[in-house]
Protein backbone atom coordinates (compact mmCIF):
# COMPACT_ATOMS: atom_id res chain seq x y z
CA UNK A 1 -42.15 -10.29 10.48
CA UNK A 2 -38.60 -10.81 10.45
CA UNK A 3 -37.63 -7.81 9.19
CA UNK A 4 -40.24 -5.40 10.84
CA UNK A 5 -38.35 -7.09 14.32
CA UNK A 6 -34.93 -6.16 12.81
CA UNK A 7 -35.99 -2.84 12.02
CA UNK A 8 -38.08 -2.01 15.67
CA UNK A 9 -34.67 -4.03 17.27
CA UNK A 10 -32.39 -1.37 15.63
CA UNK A 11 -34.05 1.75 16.11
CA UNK A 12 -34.07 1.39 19.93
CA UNK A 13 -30.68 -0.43 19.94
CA UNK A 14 -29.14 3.03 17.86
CA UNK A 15 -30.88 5.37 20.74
CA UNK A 16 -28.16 5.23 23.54
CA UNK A 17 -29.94 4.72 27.13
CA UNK A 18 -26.83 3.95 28.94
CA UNK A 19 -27.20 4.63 32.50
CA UNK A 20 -25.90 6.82 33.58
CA UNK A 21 -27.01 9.43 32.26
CA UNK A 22 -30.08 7.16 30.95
CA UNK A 23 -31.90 9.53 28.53
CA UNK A 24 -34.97 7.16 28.25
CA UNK A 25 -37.43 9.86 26.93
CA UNK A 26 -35.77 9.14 23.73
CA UNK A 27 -36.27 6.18 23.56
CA UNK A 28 -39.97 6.40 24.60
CA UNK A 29 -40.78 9.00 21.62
CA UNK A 30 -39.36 6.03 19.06
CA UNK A 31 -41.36 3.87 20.62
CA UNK A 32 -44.90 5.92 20.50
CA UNK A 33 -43.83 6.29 16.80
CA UNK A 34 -44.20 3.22 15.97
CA UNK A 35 -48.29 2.96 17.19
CA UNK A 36 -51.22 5.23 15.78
CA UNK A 37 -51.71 8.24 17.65
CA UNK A 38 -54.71 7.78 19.00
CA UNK A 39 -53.00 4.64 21.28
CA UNK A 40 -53.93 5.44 24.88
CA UNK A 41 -50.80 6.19 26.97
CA UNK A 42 -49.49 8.08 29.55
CA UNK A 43 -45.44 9.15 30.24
CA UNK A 44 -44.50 9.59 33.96
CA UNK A 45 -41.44 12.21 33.66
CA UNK A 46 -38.17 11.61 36.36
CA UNK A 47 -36.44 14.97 35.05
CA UNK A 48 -33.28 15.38 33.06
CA UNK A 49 -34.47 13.50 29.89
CA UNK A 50 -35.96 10.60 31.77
CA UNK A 51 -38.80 8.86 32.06
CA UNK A 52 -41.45 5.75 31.93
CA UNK A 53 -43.85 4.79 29.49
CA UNK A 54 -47.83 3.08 30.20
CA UNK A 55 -49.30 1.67 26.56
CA UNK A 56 -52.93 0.59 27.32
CA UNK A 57 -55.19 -1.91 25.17
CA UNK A 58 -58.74 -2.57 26.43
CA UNK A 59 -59.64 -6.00 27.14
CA UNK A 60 -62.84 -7.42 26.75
CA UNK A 61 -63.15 -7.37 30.68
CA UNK A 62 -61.67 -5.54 33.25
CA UNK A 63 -58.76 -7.95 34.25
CA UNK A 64 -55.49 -6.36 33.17
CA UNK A 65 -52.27 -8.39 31.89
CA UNK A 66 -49.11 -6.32 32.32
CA UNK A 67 -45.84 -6.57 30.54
CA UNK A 68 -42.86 -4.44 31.99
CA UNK A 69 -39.64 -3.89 30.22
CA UNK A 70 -36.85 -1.49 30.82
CA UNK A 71 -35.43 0.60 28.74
CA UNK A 72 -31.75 1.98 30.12
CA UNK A 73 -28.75 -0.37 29.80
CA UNK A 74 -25.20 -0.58 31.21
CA UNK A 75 -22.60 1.79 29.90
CA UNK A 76 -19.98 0.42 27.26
CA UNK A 77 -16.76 1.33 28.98
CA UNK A 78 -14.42 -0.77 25.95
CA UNK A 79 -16.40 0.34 22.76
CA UNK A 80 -12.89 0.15 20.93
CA UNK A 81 -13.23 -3.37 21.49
CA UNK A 82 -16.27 -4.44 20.08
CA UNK A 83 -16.36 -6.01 16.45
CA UNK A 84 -19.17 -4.15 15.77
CA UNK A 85 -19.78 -0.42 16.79
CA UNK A 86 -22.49 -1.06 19.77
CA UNK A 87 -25.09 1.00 18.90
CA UNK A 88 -25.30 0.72 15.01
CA UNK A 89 -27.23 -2.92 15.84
CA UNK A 90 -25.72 -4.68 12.85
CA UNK A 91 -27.35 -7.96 11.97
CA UNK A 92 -24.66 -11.29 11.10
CA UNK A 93 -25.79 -14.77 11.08
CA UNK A 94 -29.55 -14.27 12.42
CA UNK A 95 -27.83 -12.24 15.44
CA UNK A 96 -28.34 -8.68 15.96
CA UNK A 97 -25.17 -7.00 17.74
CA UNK A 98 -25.59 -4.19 20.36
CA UNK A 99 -25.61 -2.69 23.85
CA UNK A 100 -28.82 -3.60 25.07
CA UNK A 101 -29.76 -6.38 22.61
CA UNK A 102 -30.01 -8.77 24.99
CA UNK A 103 -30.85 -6.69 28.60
CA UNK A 104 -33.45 -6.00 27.22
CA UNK A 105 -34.45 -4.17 24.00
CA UNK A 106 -34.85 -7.41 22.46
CA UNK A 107 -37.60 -8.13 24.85
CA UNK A 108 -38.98 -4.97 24.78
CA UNK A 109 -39.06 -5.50 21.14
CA UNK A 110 -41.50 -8.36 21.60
CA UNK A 111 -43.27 -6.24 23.66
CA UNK A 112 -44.25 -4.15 20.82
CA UNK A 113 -44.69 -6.89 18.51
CA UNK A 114 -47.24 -8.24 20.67
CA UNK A 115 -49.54 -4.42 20.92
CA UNK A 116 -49.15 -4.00 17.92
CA UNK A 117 -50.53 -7.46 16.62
CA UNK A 118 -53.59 -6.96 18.08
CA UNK A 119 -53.82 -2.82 17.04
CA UNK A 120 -53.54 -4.00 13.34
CA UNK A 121 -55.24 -6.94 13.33
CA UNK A 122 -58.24 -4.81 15.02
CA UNK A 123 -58.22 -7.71 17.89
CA UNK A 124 -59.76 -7.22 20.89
CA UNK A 125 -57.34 -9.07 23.61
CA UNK A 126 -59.79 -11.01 26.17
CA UNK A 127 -58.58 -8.87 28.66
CA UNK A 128 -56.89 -5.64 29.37
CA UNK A 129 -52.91 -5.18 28.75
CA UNK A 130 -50.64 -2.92 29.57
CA UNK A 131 -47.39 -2.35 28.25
CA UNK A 132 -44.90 -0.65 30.59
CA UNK A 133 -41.40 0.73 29.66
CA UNK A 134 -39.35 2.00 32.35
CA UNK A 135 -36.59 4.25 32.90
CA UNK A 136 -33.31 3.11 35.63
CA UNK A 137 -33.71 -0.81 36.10
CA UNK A 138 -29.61 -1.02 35.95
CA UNK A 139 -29.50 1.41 38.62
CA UNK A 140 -31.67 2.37 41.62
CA UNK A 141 -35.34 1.30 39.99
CA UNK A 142 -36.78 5.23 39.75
CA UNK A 143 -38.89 3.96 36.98
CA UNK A 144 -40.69 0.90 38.39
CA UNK A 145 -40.84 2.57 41.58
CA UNK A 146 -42.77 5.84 40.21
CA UNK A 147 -45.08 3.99 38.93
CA UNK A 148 -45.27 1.89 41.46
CA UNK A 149 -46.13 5.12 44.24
CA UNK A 150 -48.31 6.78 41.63
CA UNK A 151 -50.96 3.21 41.68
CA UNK A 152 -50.85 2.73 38.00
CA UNK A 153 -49.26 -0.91 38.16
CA UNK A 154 -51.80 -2.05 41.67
CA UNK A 155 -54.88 -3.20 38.78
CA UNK A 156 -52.49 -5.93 36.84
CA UNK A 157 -53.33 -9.23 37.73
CA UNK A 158 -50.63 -10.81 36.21
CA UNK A 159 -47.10 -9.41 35.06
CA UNK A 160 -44.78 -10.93 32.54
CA UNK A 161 -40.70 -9.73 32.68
CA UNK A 162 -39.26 -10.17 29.41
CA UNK A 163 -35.97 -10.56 30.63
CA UNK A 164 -33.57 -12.60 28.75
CA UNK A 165 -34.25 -16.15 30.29
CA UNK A 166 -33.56 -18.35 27.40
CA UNK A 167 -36.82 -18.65 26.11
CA UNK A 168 -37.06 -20.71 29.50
CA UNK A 169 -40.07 -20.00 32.63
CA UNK A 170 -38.30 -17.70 34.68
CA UNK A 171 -39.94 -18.58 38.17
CA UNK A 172 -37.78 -17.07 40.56
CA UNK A 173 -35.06 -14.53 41.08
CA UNK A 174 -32.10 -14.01 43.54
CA UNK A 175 -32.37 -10.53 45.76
CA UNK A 176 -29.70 -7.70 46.22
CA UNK A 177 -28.64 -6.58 49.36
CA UNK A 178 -25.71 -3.72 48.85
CA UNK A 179 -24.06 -2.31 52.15
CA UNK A 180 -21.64 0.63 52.06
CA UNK A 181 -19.93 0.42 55.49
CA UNK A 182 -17.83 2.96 57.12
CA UNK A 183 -15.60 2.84 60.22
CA UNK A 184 -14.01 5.48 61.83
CA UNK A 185 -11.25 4.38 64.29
CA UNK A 186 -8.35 6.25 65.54
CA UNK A 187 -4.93 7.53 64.10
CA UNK A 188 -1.41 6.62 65.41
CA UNK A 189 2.11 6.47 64.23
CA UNK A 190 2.49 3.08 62.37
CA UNK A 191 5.37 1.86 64.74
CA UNK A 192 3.23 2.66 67.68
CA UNK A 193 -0.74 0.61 66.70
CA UNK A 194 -1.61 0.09 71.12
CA UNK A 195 -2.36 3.76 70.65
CA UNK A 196 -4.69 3.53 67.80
CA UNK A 197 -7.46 1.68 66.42
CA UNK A 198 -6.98 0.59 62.92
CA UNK A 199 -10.05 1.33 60.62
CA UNK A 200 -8.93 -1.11 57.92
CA UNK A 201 -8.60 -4.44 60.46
CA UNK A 202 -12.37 -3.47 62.67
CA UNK A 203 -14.09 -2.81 59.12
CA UNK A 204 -12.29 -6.39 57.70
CA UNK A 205 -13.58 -8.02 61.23
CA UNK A 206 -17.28 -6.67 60.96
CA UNK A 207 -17.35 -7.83 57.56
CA UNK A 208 -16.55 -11.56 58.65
CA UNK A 209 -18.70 -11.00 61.87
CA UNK A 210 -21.69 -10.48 59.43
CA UNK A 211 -20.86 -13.30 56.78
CA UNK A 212 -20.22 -15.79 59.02
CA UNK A 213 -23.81 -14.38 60.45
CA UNK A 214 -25.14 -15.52 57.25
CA UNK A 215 -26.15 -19.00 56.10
CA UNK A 216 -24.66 -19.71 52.82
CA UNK A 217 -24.87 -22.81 52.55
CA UNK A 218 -28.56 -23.42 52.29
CA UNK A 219 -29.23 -24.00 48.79
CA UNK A 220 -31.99 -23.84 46.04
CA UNK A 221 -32.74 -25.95 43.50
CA UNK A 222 -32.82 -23.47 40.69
CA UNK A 223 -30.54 -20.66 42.29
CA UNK A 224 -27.53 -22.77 44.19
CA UNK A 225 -26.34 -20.48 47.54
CA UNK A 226 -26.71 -17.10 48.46
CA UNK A 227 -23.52 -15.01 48.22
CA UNK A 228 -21.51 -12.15 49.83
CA UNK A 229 -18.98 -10.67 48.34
CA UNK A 230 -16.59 -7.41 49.18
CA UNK A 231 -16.56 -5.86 45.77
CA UNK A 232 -15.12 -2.33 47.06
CA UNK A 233 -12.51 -1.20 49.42
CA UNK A 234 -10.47 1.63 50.68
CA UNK A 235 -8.64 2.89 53.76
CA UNK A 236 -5.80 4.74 54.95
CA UNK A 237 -3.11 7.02 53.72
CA UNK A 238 0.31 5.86 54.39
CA UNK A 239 2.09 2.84 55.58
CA UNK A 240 3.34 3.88 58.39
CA UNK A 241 0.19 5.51 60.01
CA UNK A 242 -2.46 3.78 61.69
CA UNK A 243 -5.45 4.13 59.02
CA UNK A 244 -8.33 6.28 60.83
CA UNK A 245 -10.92 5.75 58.01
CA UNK A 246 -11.95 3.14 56.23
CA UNK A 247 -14.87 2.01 54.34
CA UNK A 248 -16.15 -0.83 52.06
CA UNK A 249 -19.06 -1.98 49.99
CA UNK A 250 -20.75 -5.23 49.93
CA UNK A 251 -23.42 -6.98 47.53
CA UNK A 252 -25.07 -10.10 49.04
CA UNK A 253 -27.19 -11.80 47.15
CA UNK A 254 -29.56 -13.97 48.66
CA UNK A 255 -32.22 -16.69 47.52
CA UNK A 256 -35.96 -17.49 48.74
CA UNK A 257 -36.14 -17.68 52.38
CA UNK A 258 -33.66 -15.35 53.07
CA UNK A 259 -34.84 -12.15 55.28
CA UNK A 260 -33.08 -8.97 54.37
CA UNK A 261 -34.36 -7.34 57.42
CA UNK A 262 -32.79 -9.84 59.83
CA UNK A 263 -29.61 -9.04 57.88
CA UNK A 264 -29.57 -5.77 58.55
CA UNK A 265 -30.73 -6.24 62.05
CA UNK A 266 -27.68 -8.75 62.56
CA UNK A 267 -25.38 -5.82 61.34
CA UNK A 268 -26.80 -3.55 63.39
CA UNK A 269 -26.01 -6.03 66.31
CA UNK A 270 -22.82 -6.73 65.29
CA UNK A 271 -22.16 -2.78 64.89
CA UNK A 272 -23.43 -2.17 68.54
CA UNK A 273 -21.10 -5.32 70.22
CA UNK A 274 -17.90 -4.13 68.06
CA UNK A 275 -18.89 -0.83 69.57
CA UNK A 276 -18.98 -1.62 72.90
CA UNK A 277 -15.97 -4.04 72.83
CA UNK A 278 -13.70 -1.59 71.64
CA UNK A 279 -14.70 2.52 72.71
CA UNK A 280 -13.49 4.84 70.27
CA UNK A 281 -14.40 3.21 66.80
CA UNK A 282 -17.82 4.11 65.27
CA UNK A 283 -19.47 2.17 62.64
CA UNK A 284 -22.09 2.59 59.70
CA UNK A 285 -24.00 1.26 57.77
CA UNK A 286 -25.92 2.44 54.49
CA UNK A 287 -28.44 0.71 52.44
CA UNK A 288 -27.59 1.38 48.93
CA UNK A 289 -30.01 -1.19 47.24
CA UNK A 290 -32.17 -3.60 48.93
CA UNK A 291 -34.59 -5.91 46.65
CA UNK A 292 -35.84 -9.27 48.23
CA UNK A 293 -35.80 -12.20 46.19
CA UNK A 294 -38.80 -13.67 44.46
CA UNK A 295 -40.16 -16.90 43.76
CA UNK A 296 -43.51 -18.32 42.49
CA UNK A 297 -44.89 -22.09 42.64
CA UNK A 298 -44.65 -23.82 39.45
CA UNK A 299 -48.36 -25.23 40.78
CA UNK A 300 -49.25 -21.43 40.16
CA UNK A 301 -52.06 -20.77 38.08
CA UNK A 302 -50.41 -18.60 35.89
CA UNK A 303 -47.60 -20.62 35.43
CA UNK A 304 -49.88 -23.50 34.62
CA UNK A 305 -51.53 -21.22 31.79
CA UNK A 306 -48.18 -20.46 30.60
CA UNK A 307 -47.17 -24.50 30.46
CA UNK A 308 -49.74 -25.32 27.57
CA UNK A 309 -49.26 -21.82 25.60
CA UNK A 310 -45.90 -23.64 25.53
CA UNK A 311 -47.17 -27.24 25.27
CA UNK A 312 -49.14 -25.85 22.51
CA UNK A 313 -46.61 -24.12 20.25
CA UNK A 314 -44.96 -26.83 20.88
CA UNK A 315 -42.05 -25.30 22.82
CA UNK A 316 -39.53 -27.08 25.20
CA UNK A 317 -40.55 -26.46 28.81
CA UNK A 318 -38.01 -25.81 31.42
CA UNK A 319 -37.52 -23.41 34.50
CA UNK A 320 -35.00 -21.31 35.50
CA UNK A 321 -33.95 -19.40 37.98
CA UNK A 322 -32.66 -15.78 37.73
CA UNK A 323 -29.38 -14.74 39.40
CA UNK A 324 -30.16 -11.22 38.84
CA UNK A 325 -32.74 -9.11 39.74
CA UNK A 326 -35.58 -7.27 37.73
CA UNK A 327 -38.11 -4.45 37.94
CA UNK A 328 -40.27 -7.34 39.79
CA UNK A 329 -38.46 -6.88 42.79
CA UNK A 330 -39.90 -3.38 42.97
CA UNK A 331 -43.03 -4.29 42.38
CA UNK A 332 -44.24 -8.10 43.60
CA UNK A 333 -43.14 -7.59 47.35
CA UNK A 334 -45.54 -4.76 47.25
CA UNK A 335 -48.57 -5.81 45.55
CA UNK A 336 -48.01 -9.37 45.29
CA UNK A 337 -48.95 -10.36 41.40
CA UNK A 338 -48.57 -13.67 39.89
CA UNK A 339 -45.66 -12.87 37.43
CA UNK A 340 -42.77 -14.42 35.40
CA UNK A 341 -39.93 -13.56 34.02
CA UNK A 342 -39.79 -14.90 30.65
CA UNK A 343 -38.24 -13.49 27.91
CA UNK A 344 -35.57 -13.76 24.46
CA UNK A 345 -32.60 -13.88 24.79
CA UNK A 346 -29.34 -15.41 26.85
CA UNK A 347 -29.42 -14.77 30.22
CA UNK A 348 -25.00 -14.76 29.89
CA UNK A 349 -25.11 -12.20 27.08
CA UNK A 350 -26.36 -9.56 29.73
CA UNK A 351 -23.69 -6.59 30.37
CA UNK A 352 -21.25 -8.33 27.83
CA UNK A 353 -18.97 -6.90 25.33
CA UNK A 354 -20.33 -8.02 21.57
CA UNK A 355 -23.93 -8.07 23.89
CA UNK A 356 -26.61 -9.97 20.76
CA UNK A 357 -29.25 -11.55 20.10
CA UNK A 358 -31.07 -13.55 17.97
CA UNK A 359 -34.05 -12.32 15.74
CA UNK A 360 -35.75 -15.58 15.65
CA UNK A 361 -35.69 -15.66 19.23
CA UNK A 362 -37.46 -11.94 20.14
CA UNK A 363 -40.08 -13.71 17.00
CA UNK A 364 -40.70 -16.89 19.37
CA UNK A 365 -41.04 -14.91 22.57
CA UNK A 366 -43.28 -12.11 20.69
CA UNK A 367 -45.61 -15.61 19.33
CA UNK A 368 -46.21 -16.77 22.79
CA UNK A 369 -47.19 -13.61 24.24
CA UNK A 370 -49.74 -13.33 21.94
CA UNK A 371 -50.46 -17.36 21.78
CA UNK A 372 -51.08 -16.27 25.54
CA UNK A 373 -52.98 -14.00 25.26
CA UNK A 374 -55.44 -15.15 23.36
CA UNK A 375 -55.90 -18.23 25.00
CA UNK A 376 -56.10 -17.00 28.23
């Protein structure tokens, strides 16, 4: 076992999915390679090499268990400063090293761990599952989202994210909310400002308008606070000139309870008064990502069933909270499904140089699923 997850680990680790450009096809044609070829499956294509991946086993009744699982990761900007090369997946000290060991092929190695254990052992699952692998999590969600528009994730009753959450019960997950703003004020000689309007200082005060708009202080008991943070910034083109332009993007990330659209109707509000106050600037706004924040009871059902798989492997149980987000975000909001995110791996090893992961870990995770499974 440990060795067949070293070997599926490595072979998806050595196919590069960095995104961009992503390239997941690749990664999907390893992936049908290693199931018989009569497995029944179907490949959504998103163009230029990409795409997402359906693997169905039939249940003994119609409900249907999904597990989803992306398959891009983050680029490696520093590979010169790795200690090992990050996509030869080199093995020290039960840790395997890699881009993507962690967020997530290691999951998505215990994905196919889990279809294949019951494809060999000729095991009918009590119900239906469906293993989905999809293309542009890290980025804009094209992936989920296809599949999503296309109703081939609607029939799953109950969705697992194998995420890296320290083996712990991922029951929740912070939302994104990423602004680009852009104000357009008026130009004047730098000595001279009463006959301009200075981009840079109306963009800085709508930005403050909006956070102090914002309650940040509420907090939850697995998440903390939302946040907002300015994480890009440019404007003008000489010191001594009024800047005309300026523009700025924003991630806020916000926890249960938070409304994204009253956000962006406060900005809108804001945009409008700032407007008005001063004639002559304009302001706007663009919604680069928006993806609410999840949570489900821990009285949940499914959570419950998930409890004594754990109780009964004997596992520590513990929740957690996720400060990023997933491919759930995509998908919950729109169909609400019991789900989790629950997977190998440290959450802090995600987008890291020397990214790993241990073996014994994707092994554990791979265990319950099944344990799971069967029991459910």
């Amino acid at each position: 076992m440990k060795e067949r997850t070293e070997n599926i680990l490595r072979k998806l680790v050595s196919i590069n999915t960095t995104n961009p450009p992503g390239n997941e096809m690749d990664a999907i044609k390893t992936i049908l390679g290693f199931f018989p070829e009569d497995i029944a499956y179907k490949i959504v294509e998103h163009g230029d090499n990409r795409g997402s991946l359906i693997l169905e086993i039939k249940g003994e009744d119609e409900e249907k268990i999904g597990f989803i699982g992306h398959l891009d990761t983050v680029p490696v900007p520093d590979e010169s400063n790795w200690v090992y090369p990050p996509f030869d997946g080199v093995t020290k000290d039960g840790y395997m090293y890699g881009r993507g060991t962690a967020d997530m092929k290691g999951g998505v190695t215990a994905m196919i761990l889990t279809a294949l254990h019951f494809i060999e052992n000729n095991i009918t699952p009590p119900h239906t599952l469906k293993f989905v692998f999809t293309a542009d999590e890290e980025s804009g969600g094209i992936g989920v989202q296809a599949l999503r528009d296309k109703d081939l994730l609607k029939d799953l009753s109950k969705v697992f994210i194998p995420e890296p959450t320290d083996e712990q019960i991922g029951i929740c997950e912070k939302g994104a909310l990423w602004l680009n703003i852009y104000v357009k004020g008026r130009a004047s000689h730098g000595s001279r400002p009463d006959l301009g309007i200075n981009a840079i200082e109306k963009l800085y005060e709508f930005v403050c308008r909006l956070k102090g708009n914002m309650d940040l202080e509420k907090e939850h008991f697995l998440l903390g606070k939302s946040s907002f943070a300015i994480t890009l910034i440019s404007g003008g083109v000489k010191t001594n000139i009024i800047p005309e332009e300026a523009k700025a993007s924003v991630d806020i990330r916000t926890i249960p309870g938070i409304d994204h659209e009253e956000i962006l109707k406060k900005a809108h509000e804001i945009c409008k008064t700032m407007e008005e106050e001063k004639p002559g600037i304009s302001i706007e706004i663009l919604v680069v990502n928006n993806r609410p924040p999840l949570t489900i009871d821990e009285g949940n059902t499914f959570i419950k069933e998930i409890i004594k798989t754990y109780e009964k492997l004997s596992y520590p149980v513990k929740f957690k909270g996720l400060n990023f987000y997933t491919d759930a975000s995509q998908l919950i909001p729109f169909h609400h499904i019991p789900f989790v995110i629950l997977g190998p791996g440290e959450e802090k090893m995600c987008h890291q140089r020397n990214e790993r992961i241990s073996i014994e870990s994707v092994m554990r995770m791979a265990k319950l699923y099944i344990s799971y499974i069967i029991n459910s």
